[in-house]
C-alpha atoms as a PDB file:
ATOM      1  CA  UNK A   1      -3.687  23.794  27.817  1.00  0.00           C
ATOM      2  CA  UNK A   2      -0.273  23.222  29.302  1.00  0.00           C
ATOM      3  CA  UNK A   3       0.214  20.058  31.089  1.00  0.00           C
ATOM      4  CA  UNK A   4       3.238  20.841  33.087  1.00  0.00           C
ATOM      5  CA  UNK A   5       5.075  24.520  34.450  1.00  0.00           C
ATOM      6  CA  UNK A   6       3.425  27.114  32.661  1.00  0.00           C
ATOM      7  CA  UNK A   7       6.181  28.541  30.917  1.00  0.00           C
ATOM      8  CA  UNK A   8       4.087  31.438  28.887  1.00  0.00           C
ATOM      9  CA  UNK A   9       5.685  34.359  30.700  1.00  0.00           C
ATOM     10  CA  UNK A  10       9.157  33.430  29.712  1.00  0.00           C
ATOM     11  CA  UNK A  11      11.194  32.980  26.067  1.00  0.00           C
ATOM     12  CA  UNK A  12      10.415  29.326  25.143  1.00  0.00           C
ATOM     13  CA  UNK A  13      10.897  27.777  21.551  1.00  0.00           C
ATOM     14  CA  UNK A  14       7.338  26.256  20.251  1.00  0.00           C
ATOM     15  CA  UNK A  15       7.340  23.540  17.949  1.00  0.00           C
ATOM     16  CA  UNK A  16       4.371  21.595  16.356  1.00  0.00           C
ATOM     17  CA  UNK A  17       4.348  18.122  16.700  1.00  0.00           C
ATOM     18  CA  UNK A  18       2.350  15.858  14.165  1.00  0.00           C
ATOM     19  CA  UNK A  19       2.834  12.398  11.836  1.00  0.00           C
ATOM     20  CA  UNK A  20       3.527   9.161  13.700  1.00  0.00           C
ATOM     21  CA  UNK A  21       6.446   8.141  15.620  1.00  0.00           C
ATOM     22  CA  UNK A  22       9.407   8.875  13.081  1.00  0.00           C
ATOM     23  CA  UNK A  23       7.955  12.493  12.579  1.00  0.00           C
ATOM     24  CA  UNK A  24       7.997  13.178  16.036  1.00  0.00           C
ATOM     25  CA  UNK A  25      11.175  12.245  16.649  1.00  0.00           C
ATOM     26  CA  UNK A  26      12.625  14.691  14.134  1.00  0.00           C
ATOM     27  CA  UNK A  27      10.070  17.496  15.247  1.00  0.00           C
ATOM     28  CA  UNK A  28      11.491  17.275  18.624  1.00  0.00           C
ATOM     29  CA  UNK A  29      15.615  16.748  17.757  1.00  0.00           C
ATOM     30  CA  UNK A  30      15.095  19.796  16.216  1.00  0.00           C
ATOM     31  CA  UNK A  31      13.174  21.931  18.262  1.00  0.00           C
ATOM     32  CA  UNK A  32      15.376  20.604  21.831  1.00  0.00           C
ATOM     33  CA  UNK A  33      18.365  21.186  19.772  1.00  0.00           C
ATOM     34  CA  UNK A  34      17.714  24.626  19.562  1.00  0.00           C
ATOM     35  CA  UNK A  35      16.152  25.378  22.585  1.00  0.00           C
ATOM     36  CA  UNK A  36      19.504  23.749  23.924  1.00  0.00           C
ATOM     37  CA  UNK A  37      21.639  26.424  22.195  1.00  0.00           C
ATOM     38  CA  UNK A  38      19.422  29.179  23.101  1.00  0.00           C
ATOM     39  CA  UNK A  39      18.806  28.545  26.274  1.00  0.00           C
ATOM     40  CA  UNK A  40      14.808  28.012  26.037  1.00  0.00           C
ATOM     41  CA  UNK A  41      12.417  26.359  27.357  1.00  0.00           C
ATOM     42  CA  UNK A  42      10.236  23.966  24.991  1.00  0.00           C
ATOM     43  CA  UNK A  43       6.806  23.592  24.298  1.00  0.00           C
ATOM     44  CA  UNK A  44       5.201  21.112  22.043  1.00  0.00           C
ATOM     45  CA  UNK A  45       2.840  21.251  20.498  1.00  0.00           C
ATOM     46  CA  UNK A  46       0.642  18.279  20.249  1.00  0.00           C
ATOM     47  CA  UNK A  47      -3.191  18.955  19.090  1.00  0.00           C
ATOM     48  CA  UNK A  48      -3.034  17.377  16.484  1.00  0.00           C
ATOM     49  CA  UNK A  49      -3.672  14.006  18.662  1.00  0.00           C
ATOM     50  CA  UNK A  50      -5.996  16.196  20.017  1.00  0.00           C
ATOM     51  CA  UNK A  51      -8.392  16.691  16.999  1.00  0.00           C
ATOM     52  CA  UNK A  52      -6.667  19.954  15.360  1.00  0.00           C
ATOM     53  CA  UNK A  53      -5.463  18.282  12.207  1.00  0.00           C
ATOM     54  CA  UNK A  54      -7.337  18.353   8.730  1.00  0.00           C
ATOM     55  CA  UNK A  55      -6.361  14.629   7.789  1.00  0.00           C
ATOM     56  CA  UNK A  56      -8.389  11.623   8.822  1.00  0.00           C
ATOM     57  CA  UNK A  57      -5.030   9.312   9.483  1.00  0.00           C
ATOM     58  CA  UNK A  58      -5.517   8.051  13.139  1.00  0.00           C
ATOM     59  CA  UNK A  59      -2.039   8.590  15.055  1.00  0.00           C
ATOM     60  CA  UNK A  60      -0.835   8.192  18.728  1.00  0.00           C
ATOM     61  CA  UNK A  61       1.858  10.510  20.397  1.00  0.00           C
ATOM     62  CA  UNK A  62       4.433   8.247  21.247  1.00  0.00           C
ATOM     63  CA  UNK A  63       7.269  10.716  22.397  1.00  0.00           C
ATOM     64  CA  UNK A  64       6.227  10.469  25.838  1.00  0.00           C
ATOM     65  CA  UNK A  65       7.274   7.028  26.085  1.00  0.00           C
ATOM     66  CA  UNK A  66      11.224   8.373  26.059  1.00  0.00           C
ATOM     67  CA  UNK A  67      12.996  10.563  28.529  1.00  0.00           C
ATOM     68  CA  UNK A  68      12.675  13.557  26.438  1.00  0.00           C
ATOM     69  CA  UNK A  69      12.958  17.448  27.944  1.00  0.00           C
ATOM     70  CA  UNK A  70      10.627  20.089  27.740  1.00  0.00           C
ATOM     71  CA  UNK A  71       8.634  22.528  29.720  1.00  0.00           C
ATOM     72  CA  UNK A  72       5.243  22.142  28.548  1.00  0.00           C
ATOM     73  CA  UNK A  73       2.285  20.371  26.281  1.00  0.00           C
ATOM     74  CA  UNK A  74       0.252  22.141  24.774  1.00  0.00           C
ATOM     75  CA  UNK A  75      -2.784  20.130  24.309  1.00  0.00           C
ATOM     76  CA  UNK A  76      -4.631  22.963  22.920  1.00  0.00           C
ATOM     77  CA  UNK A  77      -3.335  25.223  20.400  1.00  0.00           C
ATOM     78  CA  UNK A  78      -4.230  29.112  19.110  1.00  0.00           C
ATOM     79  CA  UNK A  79      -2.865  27.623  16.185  1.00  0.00           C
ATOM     80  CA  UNK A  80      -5.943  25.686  14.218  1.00  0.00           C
ATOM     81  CA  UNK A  81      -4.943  23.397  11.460  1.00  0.00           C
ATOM     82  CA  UNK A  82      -7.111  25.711   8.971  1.00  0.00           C
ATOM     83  CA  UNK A  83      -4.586  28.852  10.394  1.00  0.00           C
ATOM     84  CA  UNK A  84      -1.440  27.422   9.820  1.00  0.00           C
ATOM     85  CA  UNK A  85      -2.889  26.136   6.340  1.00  0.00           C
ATOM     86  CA  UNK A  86      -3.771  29.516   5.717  1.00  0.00           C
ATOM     87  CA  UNK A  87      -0.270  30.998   6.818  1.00  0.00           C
ATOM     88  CA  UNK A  88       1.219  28.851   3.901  1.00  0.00           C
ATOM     89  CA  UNK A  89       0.440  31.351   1.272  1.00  0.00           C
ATOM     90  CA  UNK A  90       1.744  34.290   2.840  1.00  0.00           C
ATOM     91  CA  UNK A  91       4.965  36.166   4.435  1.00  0.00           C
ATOM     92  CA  UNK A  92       2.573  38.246   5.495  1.00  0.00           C
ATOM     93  CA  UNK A  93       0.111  35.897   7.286  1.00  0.00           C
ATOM     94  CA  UNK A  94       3.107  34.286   8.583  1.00  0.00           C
ATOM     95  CA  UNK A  95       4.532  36.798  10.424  1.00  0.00           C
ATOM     96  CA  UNK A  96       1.010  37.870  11.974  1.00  0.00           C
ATOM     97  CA  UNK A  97       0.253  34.800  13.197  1.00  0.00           C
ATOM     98  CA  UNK A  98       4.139  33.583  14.568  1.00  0.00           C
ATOM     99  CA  UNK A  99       4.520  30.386  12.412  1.00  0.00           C
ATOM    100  CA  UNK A 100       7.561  29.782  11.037  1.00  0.00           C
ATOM    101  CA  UNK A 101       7.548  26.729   7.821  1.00  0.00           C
ATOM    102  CA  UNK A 102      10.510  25.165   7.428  1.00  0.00           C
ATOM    103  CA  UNK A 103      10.782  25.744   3.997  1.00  0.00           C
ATOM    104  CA  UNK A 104      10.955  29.354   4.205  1.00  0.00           C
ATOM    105  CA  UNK A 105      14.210  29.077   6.417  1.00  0.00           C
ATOM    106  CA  UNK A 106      17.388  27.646   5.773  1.00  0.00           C
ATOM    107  CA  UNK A 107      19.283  25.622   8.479  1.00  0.00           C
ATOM    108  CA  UNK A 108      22.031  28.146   9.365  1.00  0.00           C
ATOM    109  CA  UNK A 109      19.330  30.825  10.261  1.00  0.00           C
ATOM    110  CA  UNK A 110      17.627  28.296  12.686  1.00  0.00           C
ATOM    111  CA  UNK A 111      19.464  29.565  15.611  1.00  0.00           C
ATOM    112  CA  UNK A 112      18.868  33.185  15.245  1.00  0.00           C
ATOM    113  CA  UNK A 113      16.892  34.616  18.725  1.00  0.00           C
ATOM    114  CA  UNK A 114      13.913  36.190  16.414  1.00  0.00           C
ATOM    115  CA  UNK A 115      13.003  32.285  16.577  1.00  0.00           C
ATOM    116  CA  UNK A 116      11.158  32.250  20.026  1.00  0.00           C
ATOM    117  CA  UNK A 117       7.759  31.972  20.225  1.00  0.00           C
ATOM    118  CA  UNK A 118       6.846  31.445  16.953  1.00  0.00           C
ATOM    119  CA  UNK A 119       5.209  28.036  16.494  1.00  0.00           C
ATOM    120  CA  UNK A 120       7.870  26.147  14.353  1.00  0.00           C
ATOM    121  CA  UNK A 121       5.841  23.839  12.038  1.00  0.00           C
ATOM    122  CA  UNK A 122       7.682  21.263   9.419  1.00  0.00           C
ATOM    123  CA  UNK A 123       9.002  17.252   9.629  1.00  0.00           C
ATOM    124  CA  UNK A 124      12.633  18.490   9.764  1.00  0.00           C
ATOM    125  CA  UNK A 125      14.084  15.509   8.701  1.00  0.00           C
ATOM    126  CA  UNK A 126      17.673  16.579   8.429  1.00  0.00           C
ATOM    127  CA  UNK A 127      20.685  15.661  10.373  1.00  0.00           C
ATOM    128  CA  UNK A 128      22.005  19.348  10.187  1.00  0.00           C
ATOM    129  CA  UNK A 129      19.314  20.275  12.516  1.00  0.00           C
ATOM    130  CA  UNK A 130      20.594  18.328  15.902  1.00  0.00           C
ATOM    131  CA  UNK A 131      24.221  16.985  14.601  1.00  0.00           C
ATOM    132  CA  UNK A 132      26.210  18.977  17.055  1.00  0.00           C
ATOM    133  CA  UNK A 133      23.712  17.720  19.794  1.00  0.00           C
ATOM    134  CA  UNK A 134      23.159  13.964  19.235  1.00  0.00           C
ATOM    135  CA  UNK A 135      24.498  12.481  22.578  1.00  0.00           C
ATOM    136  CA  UNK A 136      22.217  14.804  24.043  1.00  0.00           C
ATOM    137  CA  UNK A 137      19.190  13.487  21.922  1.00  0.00           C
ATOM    138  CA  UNK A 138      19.908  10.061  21.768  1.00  0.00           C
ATOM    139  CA  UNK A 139      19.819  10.281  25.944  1.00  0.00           C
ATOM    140  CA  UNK A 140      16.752  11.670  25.173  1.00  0.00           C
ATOM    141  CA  UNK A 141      15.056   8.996  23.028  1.00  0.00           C
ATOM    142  CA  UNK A 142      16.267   6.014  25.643  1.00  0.00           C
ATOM    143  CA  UNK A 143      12.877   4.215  26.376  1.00  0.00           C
ATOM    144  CA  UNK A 144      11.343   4.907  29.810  1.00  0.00           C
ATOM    145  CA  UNK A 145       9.908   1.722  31.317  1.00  0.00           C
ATOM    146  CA  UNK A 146      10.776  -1.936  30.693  1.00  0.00           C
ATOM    147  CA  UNK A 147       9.893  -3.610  27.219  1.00  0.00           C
ATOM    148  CA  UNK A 148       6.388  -5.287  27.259  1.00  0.00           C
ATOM    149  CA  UNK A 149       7.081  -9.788  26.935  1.00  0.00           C
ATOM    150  CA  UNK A 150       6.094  -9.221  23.454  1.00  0.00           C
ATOM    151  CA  UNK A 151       8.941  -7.429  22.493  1.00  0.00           C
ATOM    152  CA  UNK A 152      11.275  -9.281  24.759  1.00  0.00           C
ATOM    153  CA  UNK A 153      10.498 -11.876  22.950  1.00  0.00           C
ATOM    154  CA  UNK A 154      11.558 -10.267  19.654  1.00  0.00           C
ATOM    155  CA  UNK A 155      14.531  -8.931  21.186  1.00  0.00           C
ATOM    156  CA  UNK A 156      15.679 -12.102  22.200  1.00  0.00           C
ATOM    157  CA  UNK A 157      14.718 -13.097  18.402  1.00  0.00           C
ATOM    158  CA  UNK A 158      17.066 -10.763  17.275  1.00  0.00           C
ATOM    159  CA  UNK A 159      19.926 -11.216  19.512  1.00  0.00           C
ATOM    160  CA  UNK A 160      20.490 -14.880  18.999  1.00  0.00           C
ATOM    161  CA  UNK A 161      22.816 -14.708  15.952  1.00  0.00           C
ATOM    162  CA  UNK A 162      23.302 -11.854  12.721  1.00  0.00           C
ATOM    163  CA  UNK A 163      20.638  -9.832  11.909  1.00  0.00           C
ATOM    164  CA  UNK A 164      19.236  -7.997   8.768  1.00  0.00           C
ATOM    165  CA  UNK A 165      16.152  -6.133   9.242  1.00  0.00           C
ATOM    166  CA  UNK A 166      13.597  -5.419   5.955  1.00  0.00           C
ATOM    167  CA  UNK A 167      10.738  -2.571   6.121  1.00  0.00           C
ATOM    168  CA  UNK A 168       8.332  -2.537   4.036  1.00  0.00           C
ATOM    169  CA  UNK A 169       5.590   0.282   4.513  1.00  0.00           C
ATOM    170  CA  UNK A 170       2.237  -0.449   2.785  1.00  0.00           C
ATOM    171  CA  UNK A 171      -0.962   0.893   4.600  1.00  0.00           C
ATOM    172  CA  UNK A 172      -1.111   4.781   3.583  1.00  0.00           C
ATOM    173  CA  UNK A 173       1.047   4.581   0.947  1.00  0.00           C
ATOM    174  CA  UNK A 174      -0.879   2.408  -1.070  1.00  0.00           C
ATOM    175  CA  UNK A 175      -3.836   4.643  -1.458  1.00  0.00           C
ATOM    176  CA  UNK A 176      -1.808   7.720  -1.995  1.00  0.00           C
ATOM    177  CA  UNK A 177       0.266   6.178  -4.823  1.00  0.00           C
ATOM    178  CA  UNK A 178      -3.102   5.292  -6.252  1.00  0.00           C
ATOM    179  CA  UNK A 179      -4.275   8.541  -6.302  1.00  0.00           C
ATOM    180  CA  UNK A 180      -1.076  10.939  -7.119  1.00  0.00           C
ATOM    181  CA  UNK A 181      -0.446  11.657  -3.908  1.00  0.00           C
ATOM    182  CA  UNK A 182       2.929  12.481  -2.299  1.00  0.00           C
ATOM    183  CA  UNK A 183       3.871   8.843  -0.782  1.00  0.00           C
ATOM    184  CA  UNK A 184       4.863   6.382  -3.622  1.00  0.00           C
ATOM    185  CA  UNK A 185       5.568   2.491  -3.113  1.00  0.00           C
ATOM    186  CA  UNK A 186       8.823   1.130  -3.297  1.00  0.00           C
ATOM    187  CA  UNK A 187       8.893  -1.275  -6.041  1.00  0.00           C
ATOM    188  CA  UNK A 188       9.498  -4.699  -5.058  1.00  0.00           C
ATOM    189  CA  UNK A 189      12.836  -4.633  -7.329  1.00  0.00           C
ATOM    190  CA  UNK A 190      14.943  -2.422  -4.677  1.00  0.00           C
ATOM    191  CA  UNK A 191      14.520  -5.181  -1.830  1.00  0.00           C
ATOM    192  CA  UNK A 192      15.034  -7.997  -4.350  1.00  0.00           C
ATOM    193  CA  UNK A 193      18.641  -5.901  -5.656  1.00  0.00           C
ATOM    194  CA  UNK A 194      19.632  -4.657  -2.106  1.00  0.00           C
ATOM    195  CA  UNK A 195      19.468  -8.354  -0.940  1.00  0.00           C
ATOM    196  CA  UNK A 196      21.024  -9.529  -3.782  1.00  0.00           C
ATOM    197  CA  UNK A 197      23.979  -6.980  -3.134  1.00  0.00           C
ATOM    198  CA  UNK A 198      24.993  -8.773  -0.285  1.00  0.00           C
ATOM    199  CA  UNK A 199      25.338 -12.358  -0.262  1.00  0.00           C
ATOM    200  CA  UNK A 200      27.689 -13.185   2.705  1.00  0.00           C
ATOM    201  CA  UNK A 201      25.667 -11.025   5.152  1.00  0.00           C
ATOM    202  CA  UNK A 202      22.334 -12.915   4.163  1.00  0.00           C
ATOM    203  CA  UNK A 203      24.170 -16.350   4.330  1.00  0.00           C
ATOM    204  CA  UNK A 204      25.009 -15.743   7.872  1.00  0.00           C
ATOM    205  CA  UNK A 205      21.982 -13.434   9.120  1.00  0.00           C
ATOM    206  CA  UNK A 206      18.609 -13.923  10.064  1.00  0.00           C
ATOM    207  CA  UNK A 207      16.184 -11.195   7.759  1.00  0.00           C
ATOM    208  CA  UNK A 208      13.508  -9.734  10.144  1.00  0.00           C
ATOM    209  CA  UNK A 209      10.520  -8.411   7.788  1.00  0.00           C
ATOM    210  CA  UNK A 210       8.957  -5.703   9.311  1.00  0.00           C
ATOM    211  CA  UNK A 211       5.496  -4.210   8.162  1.00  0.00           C
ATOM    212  CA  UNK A 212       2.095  -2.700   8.094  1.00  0.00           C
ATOM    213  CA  UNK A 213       1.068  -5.162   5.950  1.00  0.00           C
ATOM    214  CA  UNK A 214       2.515  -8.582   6.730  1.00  0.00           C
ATOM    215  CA  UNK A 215       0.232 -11.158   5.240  1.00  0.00           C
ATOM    216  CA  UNK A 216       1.023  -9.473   1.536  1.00  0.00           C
ATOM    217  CA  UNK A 217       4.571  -9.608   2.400  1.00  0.00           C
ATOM    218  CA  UNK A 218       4.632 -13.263   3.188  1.00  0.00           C
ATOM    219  CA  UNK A 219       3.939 -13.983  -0.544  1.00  0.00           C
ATOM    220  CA  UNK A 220       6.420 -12.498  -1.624  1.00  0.00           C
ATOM    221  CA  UNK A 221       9.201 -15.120  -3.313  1.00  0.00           C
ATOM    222  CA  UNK A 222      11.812 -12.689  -3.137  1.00  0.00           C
ATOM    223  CA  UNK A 223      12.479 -14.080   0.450  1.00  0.00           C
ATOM    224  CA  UNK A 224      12.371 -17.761  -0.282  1.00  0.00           C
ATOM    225  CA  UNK A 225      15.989 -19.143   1.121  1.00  0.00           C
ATOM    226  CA  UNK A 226      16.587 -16.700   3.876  1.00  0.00           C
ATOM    227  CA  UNK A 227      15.736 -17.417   7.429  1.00  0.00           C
ATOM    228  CA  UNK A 228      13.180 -15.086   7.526  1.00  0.00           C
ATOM    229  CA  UNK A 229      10.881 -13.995  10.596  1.00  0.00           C
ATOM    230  CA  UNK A 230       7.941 -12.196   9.964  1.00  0.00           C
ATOM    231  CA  UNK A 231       7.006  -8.973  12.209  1.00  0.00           C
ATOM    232  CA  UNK A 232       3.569  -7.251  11.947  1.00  0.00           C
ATOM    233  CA  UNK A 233       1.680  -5.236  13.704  1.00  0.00           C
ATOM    234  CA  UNK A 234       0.743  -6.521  17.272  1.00  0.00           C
ATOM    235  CA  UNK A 235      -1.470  -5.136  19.969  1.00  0.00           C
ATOM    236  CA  UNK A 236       0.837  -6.433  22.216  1.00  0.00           C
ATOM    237  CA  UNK A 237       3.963  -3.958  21.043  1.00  0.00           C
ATOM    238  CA  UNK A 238       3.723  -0.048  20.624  1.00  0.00           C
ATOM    239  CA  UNK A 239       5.516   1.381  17.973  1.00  0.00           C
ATOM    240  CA  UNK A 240       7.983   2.752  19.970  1.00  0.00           C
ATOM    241  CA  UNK A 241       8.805  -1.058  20.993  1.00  0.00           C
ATOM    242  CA  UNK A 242       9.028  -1.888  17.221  1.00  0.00           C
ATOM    243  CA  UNK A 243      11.376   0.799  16.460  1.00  0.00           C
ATOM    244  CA  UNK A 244      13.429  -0.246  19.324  1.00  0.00           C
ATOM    245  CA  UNK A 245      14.051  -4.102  18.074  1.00  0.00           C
ATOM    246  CA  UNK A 246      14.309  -2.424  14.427  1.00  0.00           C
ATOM    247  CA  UNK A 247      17.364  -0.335  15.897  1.00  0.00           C
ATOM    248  CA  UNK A 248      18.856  -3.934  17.384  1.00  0.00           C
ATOM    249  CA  UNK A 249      19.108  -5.360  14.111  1.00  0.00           C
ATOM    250  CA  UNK A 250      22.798  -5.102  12.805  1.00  0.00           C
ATOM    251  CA  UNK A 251      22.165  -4.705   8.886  1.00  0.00           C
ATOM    252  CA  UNK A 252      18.990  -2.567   7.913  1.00  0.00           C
ATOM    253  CA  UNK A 253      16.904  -2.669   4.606  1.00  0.00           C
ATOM    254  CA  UNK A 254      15.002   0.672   4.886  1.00  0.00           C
ATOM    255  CA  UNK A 255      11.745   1.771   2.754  1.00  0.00           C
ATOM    256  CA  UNK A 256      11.226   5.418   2.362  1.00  0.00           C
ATOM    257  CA  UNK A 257       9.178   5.992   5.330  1.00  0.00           C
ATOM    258  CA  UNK A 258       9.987   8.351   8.893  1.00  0.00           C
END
């Protein structure tokens, strides 16, 4: 179902869109990036807010809240979760279906023309992708409408002297790393060491924890003597918000999370 122009009759790169807000933001630098070079029209592709996904993780599209470019959502795909799955084990299926993975390609190939529509499906979480375009993308990601008082509020948090902000994802990544699965914990060491490495930032900045899990994080000692503020998870701020006062801070402590 495509929410805007129907841009079906005419070349158009396709690109699938999953994973929260991080995801998404790397999903589309790439796929505008090229489009840009080539000349394209873009379509995303965004069912799997729409039910076509095989994991039970609730997520929200969020790229709509920034002034990005394209042609068309596709709200609908011909491309079912179970397909694309599928497509995974074969060149073959692959190349019947149009889906190209991004680990069967390597970056300089992206731009080749062969490229349009085919239904580009990875987290293509590498600068290489949209370095020669990032003025154009980070015009993209500015935020449409004014910050909710919530995150003014922050923001004004933030701008009122030095600032170091701390993420620590829990949430997900707890039960996968208690079941094998592909997200691990940091260990509580690397935030303990990275503050630790430096001491005349931290005398002079204000640390802004930021996480999924914020009452577990509060009893932690490994922030006892900082002038710390605590950020969790508020119905009052969307994620895009959060990202936005995470950007503000001038220091960042990152956790290995999108």
């Amino acid at each position: 179902m495509y929410l805007s122009e129907d841009i079906s009759n005419r070349d158009h790169i396709r690109v699938k869109i999953h994973g929260g807000i991080g995801n998404q933001m790397y999903q589309y630098a790439m796929a505008r990036t090229l489009a840009d070079k080539l000349s394209l029209g873009l379509t995303l592709d965004i069912s799997f807010y729409h039910g076509n996904k095989g994991d039970a993780i609730d997520r929200t599209f969020s790229l709509d809240k920034f002034n990005i470019r394209y042609d068309a959502l596709e709200e609908i795909s011909s491309k079912k979760y179970w397909c694309i799955a599928i497509a995974r084990r074969s060149g073959y299926l692959q190349n019947k279906f149009d889906i190209v993975f991004e680990d069967n390609i390597r970056t300089p190939t992206l731009c080749h023309p062969d490229i349009r529509e085919k239904l580009l499906v990875g987290y293509w979480q590498n600068y290489h992708y949209f370095q020669d375009n990032s003025e154009n993308i980070l015009a993209d990601f500015s935020i449409k409408k004014p910050l909710g008082k919530a995150s003014q509020i922050l923001l004004s948090n933030i701008s009122q002297r030095p600032s170091v902000m701390l993420h620590i994802r829990r949430g997900d990544y707890v039960t996968s790393s208690e079941s094998g699965g592909q997200h691990c914990l940091i260990p509580i060491s690397y935030y303990k060491k990275t503050l630790d490495m430096f001491p005349q930032i931290m005398a002079s900045s204000r640390l802004f924890i930021f996480s999924d899990d914020i009452e577990w994080c509060k009893k932690l000692d490994i922030f006892e003597g900082y002038d710390t503020y605590f950020v969790g998870q508020s119905v009052h701020r969307e994620d895009y918000e959060d990202l936005h006062a995470m950007a503000s801070c001038d220091s960042h402590i990152i956790a290995n999370s999108s």
